[in-house]
N, C-alpha and C. Protein backbone atom coordinates (compact mmCIF):
# COMPACT_ATOMS: atom_id res chain seq x y z
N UNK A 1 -6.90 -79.97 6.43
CA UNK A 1 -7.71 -78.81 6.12
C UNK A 1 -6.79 -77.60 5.91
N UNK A 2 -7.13 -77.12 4.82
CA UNK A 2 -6.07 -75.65 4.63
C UNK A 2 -6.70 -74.59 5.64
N UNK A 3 -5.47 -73.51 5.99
CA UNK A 3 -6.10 -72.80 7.09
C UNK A 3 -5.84 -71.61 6.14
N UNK A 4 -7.02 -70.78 6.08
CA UNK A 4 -7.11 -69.31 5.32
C UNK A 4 -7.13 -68.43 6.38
N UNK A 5 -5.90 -67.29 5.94
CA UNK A 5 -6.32 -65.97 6.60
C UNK A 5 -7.31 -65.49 6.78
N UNK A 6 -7.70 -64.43 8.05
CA UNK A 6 -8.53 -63.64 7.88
C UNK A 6 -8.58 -62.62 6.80
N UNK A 7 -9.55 -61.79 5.69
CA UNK A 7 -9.30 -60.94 5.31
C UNK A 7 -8.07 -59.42 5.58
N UNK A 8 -8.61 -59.03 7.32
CA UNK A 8 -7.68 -58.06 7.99
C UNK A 8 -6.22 -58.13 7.93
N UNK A 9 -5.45 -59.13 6.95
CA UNK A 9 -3.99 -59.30 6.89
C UNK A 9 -3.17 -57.76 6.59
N UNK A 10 -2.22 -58.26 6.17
CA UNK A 10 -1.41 -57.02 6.14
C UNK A 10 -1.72 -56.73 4.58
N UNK A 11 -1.48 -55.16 4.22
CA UNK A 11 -1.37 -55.12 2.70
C UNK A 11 -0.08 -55.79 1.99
N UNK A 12 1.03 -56.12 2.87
CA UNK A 12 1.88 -56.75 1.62
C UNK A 12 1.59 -57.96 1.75
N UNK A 13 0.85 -59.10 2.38
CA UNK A 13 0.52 -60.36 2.37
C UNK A 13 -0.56 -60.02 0.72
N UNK A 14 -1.36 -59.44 1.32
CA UNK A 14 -2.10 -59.12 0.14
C UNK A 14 -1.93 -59.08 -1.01
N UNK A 15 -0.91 -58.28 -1.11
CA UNK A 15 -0.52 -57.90 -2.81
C UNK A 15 0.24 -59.62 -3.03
N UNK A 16 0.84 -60.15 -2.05
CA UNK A 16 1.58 -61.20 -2.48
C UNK A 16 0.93 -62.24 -3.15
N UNK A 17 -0.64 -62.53 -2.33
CA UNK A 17 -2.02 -63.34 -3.09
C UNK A 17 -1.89 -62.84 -4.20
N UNK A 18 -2.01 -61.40 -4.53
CA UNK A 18 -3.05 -60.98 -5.62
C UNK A 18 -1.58 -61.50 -6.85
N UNK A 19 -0.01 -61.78 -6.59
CA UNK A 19 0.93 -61.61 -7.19
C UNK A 19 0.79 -63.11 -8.11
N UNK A 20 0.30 -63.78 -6.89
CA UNK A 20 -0.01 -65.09 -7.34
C UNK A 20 -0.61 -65.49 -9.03
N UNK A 21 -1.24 -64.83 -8.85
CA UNK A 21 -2.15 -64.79 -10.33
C UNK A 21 -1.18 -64.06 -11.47
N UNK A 22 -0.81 -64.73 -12.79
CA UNK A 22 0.09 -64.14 -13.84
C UNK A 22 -1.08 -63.19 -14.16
N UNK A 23 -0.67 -62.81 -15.26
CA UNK A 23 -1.02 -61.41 -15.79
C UNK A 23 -0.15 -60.76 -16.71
N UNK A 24 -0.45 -60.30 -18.16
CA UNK A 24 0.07 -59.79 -18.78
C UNK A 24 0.47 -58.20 -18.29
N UNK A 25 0.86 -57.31 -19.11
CA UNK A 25 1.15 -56.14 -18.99
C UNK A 25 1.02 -55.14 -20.10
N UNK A 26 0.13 -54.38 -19.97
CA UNK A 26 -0.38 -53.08 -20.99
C UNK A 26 0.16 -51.93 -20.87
N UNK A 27 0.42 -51.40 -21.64
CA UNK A 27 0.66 -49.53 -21.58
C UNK A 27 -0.54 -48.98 -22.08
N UNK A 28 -1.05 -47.81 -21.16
CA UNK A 28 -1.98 -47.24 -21.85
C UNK A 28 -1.38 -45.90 -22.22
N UNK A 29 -1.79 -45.46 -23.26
CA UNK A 29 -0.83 -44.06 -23.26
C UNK A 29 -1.90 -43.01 -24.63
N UNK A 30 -1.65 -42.00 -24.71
CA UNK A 30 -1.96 -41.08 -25.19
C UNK A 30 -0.79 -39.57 -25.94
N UNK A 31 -1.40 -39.24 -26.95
CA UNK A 31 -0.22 -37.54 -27.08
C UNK A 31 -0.94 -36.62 -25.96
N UNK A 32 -0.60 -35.78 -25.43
CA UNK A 32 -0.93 -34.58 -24.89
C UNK A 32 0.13 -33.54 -25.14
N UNK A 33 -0.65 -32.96 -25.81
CA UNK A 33 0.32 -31.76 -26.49
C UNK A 33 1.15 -31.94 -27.04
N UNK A 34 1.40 -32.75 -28.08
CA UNK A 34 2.16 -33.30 -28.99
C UNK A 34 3.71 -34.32 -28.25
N UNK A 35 3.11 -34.40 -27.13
CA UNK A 35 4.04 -35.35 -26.17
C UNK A 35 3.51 -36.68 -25.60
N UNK A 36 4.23 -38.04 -25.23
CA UNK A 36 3.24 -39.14 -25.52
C UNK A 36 3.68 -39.16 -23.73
N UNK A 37 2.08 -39.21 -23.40
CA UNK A 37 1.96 -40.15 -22.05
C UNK A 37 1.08 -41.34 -21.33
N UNK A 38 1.75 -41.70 -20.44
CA UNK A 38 1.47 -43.18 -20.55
C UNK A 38 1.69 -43.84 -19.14
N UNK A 39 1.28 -45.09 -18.93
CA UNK A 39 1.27 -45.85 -17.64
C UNK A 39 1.52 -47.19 -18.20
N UNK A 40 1.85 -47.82 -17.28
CA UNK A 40 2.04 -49.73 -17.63
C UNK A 40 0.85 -50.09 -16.40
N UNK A 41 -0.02 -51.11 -17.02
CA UNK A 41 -1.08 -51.39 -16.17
C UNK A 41 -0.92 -53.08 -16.23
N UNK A 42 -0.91 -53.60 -15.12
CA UNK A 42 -1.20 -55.08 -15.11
C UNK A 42 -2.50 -55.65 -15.23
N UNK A 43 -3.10 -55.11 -14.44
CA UNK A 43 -4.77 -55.40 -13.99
C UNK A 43 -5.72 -54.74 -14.98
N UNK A 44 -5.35 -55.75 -16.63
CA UNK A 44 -6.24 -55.70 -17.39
C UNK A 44 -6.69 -56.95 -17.70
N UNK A 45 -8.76 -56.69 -18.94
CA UNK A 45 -8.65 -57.97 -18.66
C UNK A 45 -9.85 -57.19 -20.11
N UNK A 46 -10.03 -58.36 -21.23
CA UNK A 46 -11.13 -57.96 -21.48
C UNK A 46 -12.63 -58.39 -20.88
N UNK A 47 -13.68 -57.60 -21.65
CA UNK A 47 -14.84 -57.51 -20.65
C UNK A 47 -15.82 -57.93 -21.74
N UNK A 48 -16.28 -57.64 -23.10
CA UNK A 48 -16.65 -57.91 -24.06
C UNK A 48 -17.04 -57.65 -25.06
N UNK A 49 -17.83 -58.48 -26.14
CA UNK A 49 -17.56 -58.57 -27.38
C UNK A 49 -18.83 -57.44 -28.22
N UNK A 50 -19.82 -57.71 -27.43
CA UNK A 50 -20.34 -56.75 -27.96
C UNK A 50 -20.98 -56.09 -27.16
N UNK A 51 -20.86 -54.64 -27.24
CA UNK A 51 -20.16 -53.93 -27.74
C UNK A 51 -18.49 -54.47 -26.74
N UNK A 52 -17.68 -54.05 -27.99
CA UNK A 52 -16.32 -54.39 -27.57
C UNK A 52 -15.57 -53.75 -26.30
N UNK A 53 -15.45 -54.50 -25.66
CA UNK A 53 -14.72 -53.37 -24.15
C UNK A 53 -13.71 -54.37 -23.38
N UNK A 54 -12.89 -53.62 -22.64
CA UNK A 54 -11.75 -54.24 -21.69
C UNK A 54 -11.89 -52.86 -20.50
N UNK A 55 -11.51 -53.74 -19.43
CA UNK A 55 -10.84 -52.81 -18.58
C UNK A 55 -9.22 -52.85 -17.98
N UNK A 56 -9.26 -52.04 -17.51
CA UNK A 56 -7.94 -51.57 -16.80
C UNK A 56 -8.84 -51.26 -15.39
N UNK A 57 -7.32 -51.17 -14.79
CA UNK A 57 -7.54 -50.92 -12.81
C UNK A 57 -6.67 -49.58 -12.66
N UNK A 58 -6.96 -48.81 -12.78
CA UNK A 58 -6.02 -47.50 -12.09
C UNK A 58 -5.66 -46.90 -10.97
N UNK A 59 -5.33 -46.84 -9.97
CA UNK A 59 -4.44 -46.84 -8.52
C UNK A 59 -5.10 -44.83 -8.59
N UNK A 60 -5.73 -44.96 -7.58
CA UNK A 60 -6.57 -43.58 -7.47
C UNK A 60 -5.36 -42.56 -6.90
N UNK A 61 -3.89 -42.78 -6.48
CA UNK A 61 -3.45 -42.16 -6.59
C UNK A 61 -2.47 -41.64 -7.88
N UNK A 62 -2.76 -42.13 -8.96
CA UNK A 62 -2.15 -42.22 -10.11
C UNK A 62 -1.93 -40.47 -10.59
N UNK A 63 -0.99 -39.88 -10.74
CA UNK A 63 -0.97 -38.84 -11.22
C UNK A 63 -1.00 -38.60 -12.85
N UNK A 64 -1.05 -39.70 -13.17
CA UNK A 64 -0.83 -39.95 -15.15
C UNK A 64 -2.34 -40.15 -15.04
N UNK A 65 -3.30 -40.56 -14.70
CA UNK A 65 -4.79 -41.12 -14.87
C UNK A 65 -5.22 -39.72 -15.28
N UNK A 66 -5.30 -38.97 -14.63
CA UNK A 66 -5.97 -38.07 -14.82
C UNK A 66 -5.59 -36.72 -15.83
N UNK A 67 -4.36 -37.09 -16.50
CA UNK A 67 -3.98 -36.23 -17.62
C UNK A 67 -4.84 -37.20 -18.82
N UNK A 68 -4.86 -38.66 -18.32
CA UNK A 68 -5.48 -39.30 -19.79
C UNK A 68 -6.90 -39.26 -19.97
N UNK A 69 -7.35 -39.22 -18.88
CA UNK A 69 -8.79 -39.88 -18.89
C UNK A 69 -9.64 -38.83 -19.69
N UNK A 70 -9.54 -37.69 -20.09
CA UNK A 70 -10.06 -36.85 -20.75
C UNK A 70 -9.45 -36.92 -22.59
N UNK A 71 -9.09 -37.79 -22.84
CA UNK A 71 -8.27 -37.45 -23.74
C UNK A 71 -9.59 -38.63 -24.95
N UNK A 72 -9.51 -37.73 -25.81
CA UNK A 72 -10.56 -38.43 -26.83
C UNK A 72 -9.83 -40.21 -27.74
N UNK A 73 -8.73 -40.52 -27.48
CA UNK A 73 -8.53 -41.85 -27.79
C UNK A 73 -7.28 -42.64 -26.67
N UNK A 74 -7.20 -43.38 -26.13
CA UNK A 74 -5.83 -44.22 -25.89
C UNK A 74 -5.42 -45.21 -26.38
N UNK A 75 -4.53 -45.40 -26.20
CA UNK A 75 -3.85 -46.98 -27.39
C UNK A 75 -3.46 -47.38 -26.01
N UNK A 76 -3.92 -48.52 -25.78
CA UNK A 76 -3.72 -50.00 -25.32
C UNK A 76 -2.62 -51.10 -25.61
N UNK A 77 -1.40 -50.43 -25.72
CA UNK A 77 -0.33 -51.93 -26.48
C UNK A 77 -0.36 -53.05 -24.99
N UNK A 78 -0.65 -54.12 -25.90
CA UNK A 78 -0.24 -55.60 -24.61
C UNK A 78 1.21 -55.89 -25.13
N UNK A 79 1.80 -55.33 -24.03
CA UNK A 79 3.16 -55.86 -24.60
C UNK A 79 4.00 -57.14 -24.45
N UNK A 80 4.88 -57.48 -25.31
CA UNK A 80 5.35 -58.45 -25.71
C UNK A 80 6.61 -59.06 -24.57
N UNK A 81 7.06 -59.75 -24.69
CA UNK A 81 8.26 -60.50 -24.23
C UNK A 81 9.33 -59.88 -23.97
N UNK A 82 9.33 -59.03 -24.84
CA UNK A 82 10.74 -58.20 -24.97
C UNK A 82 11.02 -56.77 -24.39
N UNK A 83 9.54 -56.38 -23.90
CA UNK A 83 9.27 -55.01 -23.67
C UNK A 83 9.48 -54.66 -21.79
N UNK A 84 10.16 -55.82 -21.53
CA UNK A 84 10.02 -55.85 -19.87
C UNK A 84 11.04 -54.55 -19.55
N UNK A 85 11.76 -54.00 -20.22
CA UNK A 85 12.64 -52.70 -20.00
C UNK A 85 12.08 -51.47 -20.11
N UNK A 86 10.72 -51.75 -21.68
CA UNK A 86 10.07 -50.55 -21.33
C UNK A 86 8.78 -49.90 -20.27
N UNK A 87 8.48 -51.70 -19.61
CA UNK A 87 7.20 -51.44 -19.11
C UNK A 87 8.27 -50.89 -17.69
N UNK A 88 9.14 -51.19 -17.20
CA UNK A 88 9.79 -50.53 -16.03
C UNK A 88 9.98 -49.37 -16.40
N UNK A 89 10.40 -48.49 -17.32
CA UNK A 89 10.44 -47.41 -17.99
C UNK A 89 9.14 -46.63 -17.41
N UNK A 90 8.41 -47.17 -18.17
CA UNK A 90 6.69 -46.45 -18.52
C UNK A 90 5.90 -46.67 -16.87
N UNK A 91 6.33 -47.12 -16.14
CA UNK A 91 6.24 -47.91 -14.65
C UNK A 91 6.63 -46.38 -13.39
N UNK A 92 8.06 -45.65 -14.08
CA UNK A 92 8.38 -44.79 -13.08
C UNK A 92 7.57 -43.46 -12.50
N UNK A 93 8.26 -42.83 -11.65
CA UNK A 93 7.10 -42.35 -10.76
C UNK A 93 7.92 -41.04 -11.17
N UNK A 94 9.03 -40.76 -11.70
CA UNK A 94 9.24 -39.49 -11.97
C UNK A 94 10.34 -39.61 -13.15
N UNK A 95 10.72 -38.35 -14.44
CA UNK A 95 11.22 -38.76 -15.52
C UNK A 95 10.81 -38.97 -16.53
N UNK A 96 11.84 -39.41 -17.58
CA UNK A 96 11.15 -39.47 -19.15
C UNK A 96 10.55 -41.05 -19.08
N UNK A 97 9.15 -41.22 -19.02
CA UNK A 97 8.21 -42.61 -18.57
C UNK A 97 8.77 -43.13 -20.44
N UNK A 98 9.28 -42.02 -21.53
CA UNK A 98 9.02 -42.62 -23.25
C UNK A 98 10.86 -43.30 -23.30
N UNK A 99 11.66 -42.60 -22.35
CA UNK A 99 13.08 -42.64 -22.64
C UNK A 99 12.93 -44.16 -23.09
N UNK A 100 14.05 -44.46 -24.00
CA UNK A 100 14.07 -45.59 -25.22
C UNK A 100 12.90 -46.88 -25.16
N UNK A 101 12.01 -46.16 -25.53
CA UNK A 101 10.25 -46.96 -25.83
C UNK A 101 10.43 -46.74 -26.90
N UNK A 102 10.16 -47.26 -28.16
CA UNK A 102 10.01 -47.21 -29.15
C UNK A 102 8.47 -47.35 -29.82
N UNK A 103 7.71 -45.73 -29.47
CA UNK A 103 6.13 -45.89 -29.84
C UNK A 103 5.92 -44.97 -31.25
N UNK A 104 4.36 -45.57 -31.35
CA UNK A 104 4.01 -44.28 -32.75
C UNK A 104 2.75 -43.69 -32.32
N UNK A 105 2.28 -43.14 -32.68
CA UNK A 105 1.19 -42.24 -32.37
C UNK A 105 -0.15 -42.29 -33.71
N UNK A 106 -1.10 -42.55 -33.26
CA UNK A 106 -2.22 -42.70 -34.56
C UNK A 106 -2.81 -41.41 -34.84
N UNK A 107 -3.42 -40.59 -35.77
CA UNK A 107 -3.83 -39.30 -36.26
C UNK A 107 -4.76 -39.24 -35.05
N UNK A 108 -5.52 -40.04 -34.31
CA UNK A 108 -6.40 -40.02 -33.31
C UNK A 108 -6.24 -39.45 -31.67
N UNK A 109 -4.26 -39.52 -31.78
CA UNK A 109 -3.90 -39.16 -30.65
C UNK A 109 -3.56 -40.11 -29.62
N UNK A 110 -4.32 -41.37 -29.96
CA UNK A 110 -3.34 -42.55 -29.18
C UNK A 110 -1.98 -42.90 -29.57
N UNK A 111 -1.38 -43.73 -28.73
CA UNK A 111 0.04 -43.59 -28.72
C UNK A 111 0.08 -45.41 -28.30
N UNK A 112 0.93 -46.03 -29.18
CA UNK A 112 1.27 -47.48 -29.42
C UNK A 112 2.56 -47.60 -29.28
N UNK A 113 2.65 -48.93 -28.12
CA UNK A 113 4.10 -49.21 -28.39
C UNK A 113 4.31 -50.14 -29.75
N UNK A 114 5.55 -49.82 -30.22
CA UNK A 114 5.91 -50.69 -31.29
C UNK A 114 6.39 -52.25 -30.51
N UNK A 115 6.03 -53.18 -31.14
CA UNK A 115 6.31 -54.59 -31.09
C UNK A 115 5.41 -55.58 -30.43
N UNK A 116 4.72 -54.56 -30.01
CA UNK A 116 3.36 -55.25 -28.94
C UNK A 116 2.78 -56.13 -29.52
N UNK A 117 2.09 -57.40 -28.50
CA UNK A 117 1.52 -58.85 -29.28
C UNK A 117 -0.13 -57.97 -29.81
N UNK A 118 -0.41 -57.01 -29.11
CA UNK A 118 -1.69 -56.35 -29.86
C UNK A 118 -1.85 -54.32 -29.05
N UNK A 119 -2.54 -53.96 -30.25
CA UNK A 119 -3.21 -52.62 -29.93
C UNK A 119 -4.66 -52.53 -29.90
N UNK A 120 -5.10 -51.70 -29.45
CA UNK A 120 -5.84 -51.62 -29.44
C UNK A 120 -6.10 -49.79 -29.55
N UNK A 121 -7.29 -49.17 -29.93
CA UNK A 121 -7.54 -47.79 -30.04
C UNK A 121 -8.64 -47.53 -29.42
N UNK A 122 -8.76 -47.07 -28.40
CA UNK A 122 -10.04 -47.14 -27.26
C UNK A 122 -10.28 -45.48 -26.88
N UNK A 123 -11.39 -45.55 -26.30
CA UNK A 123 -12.00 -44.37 -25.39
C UNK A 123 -12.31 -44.89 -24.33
N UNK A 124 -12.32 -43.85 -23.22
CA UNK A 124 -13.01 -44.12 -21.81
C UNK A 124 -14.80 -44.32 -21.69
N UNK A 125 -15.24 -45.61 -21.74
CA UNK A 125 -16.79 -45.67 -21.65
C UNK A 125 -17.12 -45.04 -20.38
N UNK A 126 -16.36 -45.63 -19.08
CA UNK A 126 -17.00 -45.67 -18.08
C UNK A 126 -15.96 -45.87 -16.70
N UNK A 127 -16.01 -45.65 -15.78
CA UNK A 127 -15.46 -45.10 -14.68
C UNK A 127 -16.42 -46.23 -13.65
N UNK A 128 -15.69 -46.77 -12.61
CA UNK A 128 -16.20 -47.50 -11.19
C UNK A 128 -15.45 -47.41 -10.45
N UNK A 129 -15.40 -47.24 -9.20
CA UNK A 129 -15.08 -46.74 -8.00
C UNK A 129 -14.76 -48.02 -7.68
N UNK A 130 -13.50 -48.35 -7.51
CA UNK A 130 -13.37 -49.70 -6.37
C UNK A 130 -12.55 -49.60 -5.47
N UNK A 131 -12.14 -49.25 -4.08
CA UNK A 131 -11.34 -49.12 -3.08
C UNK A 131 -10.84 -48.43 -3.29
N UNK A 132 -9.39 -48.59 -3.40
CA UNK A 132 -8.11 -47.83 -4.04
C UNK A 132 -8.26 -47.29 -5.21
N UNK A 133 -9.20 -48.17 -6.27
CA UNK A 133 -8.96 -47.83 -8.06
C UNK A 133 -9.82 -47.76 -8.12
N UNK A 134 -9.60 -47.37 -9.64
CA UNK A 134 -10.68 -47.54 -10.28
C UNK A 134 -10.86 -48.11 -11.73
N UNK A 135 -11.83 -49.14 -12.00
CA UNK A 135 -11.65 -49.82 -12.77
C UNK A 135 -12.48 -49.26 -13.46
N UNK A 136 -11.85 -48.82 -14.99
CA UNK A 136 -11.79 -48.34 -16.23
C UNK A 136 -12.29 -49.20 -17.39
N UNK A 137 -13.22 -48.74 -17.31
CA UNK A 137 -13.98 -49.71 -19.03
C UNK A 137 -13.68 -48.64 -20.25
N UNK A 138 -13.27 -49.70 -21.24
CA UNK A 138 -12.59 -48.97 -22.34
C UNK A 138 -13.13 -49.05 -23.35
N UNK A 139 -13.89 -48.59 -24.63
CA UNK A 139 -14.28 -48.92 -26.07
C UNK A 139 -13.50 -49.47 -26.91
N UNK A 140 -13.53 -50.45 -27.72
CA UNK A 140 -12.49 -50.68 -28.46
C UNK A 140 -13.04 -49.99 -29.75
N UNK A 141 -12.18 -48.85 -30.68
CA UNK A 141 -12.67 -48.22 -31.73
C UNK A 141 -12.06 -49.07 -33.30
N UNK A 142 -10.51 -50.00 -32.56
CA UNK A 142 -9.90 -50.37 -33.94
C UNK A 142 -8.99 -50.99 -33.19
N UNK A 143 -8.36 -52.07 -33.72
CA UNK A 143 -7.25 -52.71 -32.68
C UNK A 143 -6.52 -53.50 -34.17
N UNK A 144 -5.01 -53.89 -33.77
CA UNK A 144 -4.42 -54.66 -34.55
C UNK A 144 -3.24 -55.94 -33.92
N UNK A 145 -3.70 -57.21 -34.41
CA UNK A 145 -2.88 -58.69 -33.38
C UNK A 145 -1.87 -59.39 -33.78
N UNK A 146 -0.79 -59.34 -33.46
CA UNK A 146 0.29 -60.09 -33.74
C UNK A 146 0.23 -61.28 -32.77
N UNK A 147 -1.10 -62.36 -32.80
CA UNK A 147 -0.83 -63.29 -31.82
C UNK A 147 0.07 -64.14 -31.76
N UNK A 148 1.16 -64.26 -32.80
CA UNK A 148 2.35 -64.94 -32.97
C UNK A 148 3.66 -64.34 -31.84
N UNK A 149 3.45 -62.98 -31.85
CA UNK A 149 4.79 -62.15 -30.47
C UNK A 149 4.12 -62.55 -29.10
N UNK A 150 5.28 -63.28 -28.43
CA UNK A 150 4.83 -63.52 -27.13
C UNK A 150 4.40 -62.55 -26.40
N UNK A 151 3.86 -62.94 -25.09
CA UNK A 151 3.16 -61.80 -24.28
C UNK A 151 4.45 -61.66 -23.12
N UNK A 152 4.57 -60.55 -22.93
CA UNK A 152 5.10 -59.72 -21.21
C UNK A 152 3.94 -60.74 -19.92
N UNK A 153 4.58 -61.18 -19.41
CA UNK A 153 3.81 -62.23 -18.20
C UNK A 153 4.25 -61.32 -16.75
N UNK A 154 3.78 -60.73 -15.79
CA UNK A 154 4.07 -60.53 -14.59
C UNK A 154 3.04 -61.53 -13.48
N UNK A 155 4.24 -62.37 -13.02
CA UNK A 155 4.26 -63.09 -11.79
C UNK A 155 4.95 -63.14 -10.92
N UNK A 156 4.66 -62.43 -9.38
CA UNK A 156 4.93 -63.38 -8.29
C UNK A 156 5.83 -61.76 -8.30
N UNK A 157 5.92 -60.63 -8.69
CA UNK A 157 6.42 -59.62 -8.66
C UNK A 157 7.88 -59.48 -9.52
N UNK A 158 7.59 -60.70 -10.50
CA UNK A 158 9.05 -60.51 -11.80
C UNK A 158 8.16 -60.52 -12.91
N UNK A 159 8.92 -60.45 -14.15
CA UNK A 159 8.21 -61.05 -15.69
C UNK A 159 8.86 -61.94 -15.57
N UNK A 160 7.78 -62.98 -16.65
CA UNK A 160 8.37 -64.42 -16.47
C UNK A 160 8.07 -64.47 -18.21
N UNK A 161 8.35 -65.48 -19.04
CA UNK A 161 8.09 -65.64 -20.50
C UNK A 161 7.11 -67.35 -20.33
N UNK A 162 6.31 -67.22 -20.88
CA UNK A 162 5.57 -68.47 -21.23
C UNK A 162 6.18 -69.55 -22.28
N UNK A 163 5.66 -70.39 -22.12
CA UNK A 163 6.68 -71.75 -22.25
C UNK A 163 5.59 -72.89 -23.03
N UNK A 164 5.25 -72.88 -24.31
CA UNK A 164 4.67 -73.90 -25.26
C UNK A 164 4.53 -75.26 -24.14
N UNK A 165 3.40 -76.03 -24.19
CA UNK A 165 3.85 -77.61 -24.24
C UNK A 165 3.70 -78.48 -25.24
């Protein structure tokens, strides 16, 4: 018989479960004031098709959430394989989050990384309160897929690259 913890564990047992599970890696980002800002989010997922939506999980102490969440578009890049330098980049807690990211910006004001396996051009639908976060439902207004560029994989607290069989 497997023996399961109680819920009451520690928070880093916790995060170590939750590490368990792969997961790609997104930047959400925006211009504000003709300057691009942005977060790397793991804990996305889409939600559905019609009307089109995904969410994100945002860490309620996030000091970037709340410069975006007002902002009339964000770009969503899922980034690729190769981008594991910029999502640590876009990841830091103080500094240039764009220093060598290589993004573009749409007339709309969202902000895309270049090389990403997809974009997406979203608004904030909707806001939910969950513990710590808050999970963020997004509109999709226009998106574009390179499902051929591999995806950025975070597992087990590294990136890992996926592997054909």
């Amino acid at each position: 018989m497997i023996e399961i913890d109680p819920t009451a564990v520690d928070p880093a047992r916790l995060r170590q479960a939750y590490g368990c599970f792969p997961s790609g890696v997104t930047a959400v980002c925006a211009l504000l004031d003709g300057l691009p800002v942005g977060l790397a989010a793991s804990s996305f997922t889409s939600v559905s098709v019609h009307p089109p939506l995904v969410s994100v999980c945002i860490q309620d102490t996030s000091t970037t959430w709340p410069r975006l969440r007002g902002q009339p578009r964000l770009g969503v890049s899922v980034l690729a394989e190769s981008h594991d330098l910029a999502c640590r980049t876009l990841s830091l807690k103080e500094g240039d989050r764009f220093a060598g990211v290589d993004w573009e910006a749409s007339s709309g004001g969202a902000v895309f990384v270049r090389g990403s396996t997809a974009w997406l051009d979203c608004s904030v639908h909707s806001e939910v309160p969950a513990g710590d976060h808050a999970i963020v439902l997004l509109t999709i207004h226009g998106l574009r897929a390179e499902p051929a560029a591999p995806p950025l994989v975070f597992h087990g607290s590294r990136f890992r690259r996926l592997a054909a069989l």
